[in-house]
C-alpha atoms as a PDB file:
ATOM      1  CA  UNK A   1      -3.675  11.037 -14.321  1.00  0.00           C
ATOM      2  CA  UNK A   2      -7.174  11.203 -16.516  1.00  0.00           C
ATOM      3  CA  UNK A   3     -10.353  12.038 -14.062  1.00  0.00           C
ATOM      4  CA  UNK A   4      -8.682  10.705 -10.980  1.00  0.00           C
ATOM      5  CA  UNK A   5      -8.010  13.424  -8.312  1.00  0.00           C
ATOM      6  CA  UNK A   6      -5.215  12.990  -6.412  1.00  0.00           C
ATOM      7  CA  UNK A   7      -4.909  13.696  -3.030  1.00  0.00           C
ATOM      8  CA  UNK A   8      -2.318  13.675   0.009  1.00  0.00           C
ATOM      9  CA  UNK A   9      -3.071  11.121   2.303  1.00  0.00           C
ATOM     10  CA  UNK A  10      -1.038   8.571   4.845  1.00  0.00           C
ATOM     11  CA  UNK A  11       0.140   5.187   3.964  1.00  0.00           C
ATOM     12  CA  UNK A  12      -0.261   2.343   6.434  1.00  0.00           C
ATOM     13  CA  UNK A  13       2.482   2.377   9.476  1.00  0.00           C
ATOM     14  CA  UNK A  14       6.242   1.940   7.643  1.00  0.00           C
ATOM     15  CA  UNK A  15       4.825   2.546   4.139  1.00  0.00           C
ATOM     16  CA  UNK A  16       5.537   5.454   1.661  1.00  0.00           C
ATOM     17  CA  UNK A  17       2.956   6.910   0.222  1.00  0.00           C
ATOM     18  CA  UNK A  18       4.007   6.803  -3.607  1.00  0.00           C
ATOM     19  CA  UNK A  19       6.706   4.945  -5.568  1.00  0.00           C
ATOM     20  CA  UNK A  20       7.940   4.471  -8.756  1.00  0.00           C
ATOM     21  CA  UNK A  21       8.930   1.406 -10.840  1.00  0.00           C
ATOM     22  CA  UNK A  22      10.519   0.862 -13.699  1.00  0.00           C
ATOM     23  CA  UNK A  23      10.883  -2.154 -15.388  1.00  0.00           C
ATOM     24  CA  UNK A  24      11.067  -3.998 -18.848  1.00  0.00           C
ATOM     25  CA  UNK A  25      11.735   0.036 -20.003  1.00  0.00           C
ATOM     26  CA  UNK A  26       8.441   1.142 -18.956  1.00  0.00           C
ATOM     27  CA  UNK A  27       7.350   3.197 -15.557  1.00  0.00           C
ATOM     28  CA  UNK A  28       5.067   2.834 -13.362  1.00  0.00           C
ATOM     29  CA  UNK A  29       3.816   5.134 -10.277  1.00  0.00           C
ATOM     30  CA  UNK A  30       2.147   3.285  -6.978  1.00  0.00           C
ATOM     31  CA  UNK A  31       0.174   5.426  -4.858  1.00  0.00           C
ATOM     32  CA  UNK A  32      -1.331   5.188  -1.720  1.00  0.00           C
ATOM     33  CA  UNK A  33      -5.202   5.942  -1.492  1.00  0.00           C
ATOM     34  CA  UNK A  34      -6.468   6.214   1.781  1.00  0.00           C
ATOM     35  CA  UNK A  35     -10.054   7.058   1.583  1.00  0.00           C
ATOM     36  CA  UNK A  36     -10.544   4.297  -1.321  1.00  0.00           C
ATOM     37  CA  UNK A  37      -8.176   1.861   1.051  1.00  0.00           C
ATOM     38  CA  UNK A  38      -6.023   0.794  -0.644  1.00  0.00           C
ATOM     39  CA  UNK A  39      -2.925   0.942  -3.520  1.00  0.00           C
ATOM     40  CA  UNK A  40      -3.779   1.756  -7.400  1.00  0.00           C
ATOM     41  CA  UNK A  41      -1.378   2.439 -10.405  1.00  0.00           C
ATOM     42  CA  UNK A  42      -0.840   4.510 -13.363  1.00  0.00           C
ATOM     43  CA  UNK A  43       2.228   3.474 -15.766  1.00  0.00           C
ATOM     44  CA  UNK A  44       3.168   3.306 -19.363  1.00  0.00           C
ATOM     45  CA  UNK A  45       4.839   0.448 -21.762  1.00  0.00           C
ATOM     46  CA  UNK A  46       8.129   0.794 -23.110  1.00  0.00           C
ATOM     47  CA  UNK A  47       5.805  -0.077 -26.233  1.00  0.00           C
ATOM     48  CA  UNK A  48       3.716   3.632 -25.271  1.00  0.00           C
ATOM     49  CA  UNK A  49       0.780   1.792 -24.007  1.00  0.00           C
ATOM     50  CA  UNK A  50      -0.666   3.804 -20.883  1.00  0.00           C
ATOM     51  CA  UNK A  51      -2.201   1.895 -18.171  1.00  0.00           C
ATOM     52  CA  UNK A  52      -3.661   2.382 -14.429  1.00  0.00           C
ATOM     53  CA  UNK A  53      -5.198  -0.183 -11.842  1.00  0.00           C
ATOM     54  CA  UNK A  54      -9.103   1.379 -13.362  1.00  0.00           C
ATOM     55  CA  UNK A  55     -11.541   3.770 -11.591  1.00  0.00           C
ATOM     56  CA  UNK A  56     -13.120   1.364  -9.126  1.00  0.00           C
ATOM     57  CA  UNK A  57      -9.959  -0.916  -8.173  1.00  0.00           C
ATOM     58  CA  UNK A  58      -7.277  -0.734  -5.327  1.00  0.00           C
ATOM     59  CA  UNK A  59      -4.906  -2.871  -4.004  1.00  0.00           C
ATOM     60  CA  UNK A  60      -5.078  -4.209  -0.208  1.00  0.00           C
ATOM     61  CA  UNK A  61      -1.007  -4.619  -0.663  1.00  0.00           C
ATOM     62  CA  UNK A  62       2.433  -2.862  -1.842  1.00  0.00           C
ATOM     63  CA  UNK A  63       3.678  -6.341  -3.000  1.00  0.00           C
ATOM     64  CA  UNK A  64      -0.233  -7.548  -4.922  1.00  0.00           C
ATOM     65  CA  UNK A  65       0.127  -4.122  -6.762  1.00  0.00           C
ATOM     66  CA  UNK A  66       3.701  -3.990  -7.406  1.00  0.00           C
ATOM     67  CA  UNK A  67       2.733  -7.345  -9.125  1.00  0.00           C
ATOM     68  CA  UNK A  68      -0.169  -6.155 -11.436  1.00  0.00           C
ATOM     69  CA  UNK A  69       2.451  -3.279 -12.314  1.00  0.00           C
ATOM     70  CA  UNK A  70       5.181  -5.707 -13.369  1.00  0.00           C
ATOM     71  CA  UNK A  71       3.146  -8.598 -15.629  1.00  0.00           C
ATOM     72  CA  UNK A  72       1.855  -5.217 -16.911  1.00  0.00           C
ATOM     73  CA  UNK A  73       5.637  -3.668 -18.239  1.00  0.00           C
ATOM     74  CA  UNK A  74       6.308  -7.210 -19.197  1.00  0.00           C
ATOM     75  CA  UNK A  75       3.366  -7.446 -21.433  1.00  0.00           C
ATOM     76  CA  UNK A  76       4.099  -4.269 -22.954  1.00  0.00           C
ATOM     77  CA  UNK A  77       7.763  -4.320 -23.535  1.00  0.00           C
ATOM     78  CA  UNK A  78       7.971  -3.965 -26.884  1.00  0.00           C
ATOM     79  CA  UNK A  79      10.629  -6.653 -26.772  1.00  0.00           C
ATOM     80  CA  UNK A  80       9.060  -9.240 -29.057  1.00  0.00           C
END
């Protein structure tokens, strides 16, 4: 997951900590980063292009990332 250390810390109350999608025949891991506050992403296209939420940006919400993730294996679906 490049330079980013990963760490174990607690989701909000009712929330697991890490998740996977998979979509448009990519993947896609959410994760849960407590001392930057919020959710960020790593993932990869079915088309082989990596991606991630960046260095400096979270997610307040489950749902806001779980959108960047999906317009993200959509654009990348090799499909066209």
């Amino acid at each position: 997951m490049g330079g980013r250390r990963q760490r174990h810390v607690r989701a909000p109350a009712g929330r697991e900590a890490r998740t996977t999608i998979e979509a448009f025949g990519g993947t896609a891991d959410l994760s849960w980063h407590g001392a930057e506050g919020g959710w960020w992403w790593i993932g990869q296209g079915a088309d082989g292009t990596p991606g991630e939420a960046g260095e400096d940006t979270t997610y307040d919400t489950k749902e806001e990332v779980a959108a960047m993730v999906g317009a993200f294996l959509q654009q990348h679906c090799g499909c066209r």
